[in-house]
Each structure stands twice: as structure tokens, then as C-alpha cells.
Protein backbone atom coordinates (compact mmCIF):
# COMPACT_ATOMS: atom_id res chain seq x y z
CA UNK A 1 120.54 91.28 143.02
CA UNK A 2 118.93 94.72 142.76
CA UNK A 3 120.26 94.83 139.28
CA UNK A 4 119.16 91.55 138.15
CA UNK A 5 115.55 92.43 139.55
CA UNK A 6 115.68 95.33 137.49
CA UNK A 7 117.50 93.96 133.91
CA UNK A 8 114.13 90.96 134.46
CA UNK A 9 111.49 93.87 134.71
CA UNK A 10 113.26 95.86 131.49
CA UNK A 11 112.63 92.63 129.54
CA UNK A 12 109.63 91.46 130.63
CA UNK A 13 107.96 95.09 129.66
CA UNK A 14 109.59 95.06 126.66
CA UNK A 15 108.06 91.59 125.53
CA UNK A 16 105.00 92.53 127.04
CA UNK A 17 104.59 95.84 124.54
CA UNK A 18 106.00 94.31 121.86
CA UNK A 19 103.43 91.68 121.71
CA UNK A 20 100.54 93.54 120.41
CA UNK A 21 102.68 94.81 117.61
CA UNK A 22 103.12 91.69 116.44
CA UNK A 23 99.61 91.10 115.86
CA UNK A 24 98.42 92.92 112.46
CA UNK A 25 95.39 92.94 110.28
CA UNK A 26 94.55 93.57 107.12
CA UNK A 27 91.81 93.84 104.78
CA UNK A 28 90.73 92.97 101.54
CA UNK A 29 88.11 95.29 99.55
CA UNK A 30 86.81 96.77 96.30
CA UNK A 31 86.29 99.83 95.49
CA UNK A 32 84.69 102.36 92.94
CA UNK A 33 84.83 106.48 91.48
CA UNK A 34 82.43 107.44 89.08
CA UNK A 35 82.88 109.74 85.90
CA UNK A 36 84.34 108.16 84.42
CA UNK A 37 83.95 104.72 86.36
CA UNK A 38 86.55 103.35 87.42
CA UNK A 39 87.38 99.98 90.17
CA UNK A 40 90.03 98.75 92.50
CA UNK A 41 91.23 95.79 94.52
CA UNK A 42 93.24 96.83 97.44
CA UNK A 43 94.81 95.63 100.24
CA UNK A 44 94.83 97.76 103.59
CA UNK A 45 95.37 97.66 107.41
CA UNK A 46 93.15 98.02 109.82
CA UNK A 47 93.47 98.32 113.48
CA UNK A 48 93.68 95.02 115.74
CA UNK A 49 89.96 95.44 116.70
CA UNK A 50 88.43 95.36 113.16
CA UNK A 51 89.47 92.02 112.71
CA UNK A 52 87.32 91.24 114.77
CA UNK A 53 84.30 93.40 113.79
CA UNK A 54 83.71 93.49 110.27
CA UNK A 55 81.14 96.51 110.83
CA UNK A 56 84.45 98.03 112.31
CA UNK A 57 86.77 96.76 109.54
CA UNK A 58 84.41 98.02 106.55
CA UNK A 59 83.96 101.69 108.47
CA UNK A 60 87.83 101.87 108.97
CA UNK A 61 88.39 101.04 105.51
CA UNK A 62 85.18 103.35 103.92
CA UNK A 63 86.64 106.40 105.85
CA UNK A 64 90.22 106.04 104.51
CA UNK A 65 89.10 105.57 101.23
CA UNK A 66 86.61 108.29 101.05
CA UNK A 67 89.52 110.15 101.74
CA UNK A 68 90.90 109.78 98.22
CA UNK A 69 87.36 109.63 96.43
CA UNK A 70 87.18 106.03 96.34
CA UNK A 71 83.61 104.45 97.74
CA UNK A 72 84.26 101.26 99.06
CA UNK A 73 82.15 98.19 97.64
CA UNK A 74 82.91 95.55 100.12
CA UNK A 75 85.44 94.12 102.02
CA UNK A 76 86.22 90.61 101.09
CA UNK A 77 88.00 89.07 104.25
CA UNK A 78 89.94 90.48 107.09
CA UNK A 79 93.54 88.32 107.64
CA UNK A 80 96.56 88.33 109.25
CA UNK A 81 100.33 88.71 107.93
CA UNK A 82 100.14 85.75 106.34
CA UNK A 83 97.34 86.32 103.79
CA UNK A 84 99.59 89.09 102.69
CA UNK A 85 101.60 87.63 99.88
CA UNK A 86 99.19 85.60 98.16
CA UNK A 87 97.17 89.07 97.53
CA UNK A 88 100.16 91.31 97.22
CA UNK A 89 100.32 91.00 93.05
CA UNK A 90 96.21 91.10 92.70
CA UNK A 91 96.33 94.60 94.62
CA UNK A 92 99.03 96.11 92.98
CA UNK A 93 99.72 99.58 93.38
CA UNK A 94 96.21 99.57 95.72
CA UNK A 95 98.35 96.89 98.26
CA UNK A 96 98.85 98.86 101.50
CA UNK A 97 98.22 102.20 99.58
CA UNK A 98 95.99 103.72 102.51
């Protein structure tokens, strides 16, 4: 019984971790350098909570960018795993590139 108790709590705190990680989000954005200027469509991911905060999503996204030289323009829409593939040939080499 003990063991059976103990096998039900494994599993249950396994599923309960792994949820979150199902969850993902991502962002859409353009982006700019100057001298010479150049743009970018990219695809990133953010954390969980900026999907939910688009001050949050376009701060995560500025920061990581910046990071590179790249000033982000604006982030177009915040989506989950399955906006990925319709946007995955637009982004190009900029699709989950930070």
C-alpha cells in the first residue's frame, strides 16, 4: 500500500511540474539598426507572463534585442505554439534567434 501511495504522489508531481512547461509564448516583432539601416521580422519567446502583459512582452523582447544592436519597433502579437508555423518562413533566420 505504502508503495502505491508513494508511485501516486511521484506521478502526480510530475504532471503537476510538467504542466507549466507545456504552456509557451511567443512573440512577433520588428526590428531596426541604423548605418546603414537595416530591418527584421522575428519570432521570439517570451516568458509565460508576457503573454499576458504586452508592456511585459515588448520590454522582454527590447532587452534581448538590444543585446545584439537591434531596437525593437513593435511587437505584432503575442501567441502560443500554434502560431508558430504559419510565421516560421516570414522570420527566417530571425525565428527563435534570441
Amino acid at each position: 500500500m505504502r508503495h502505491l501511495f508513494a508511485l501516486s504522489l511521484a506521478a502526480l508531481l510530475t504532471i503537476g511540474l510538467a504542466g507549466p512547461g507545456f504552456a509557451a509564448c511567443f512573440a512577433d516583432y520588428k526590428a531596426k539598426r541604423d548605418n546603414p539601416l537595416r530591418l527584421h521580422y522575428g519570432v521570439i519567446e517570451l516568458s509565460d507572463a508576457a503573454c499576458d502583459d504586452p508592456g511585459r512582452a515588448r520590454t522582454e523582447t527590447a532587452a534581448r534585442l538590444a543585446a545584439e544592436r537591434w531596437d525593437l519597433l513593435t511587437v505584432m502579437s503575442t501567441f502560443g505554439r500554434d502560431g508558430l508555423t504559419q510565421r516560421e518562413k516570414n522570420a527566417g533566420k530571425f525565428f527563435l534567434r534570441y
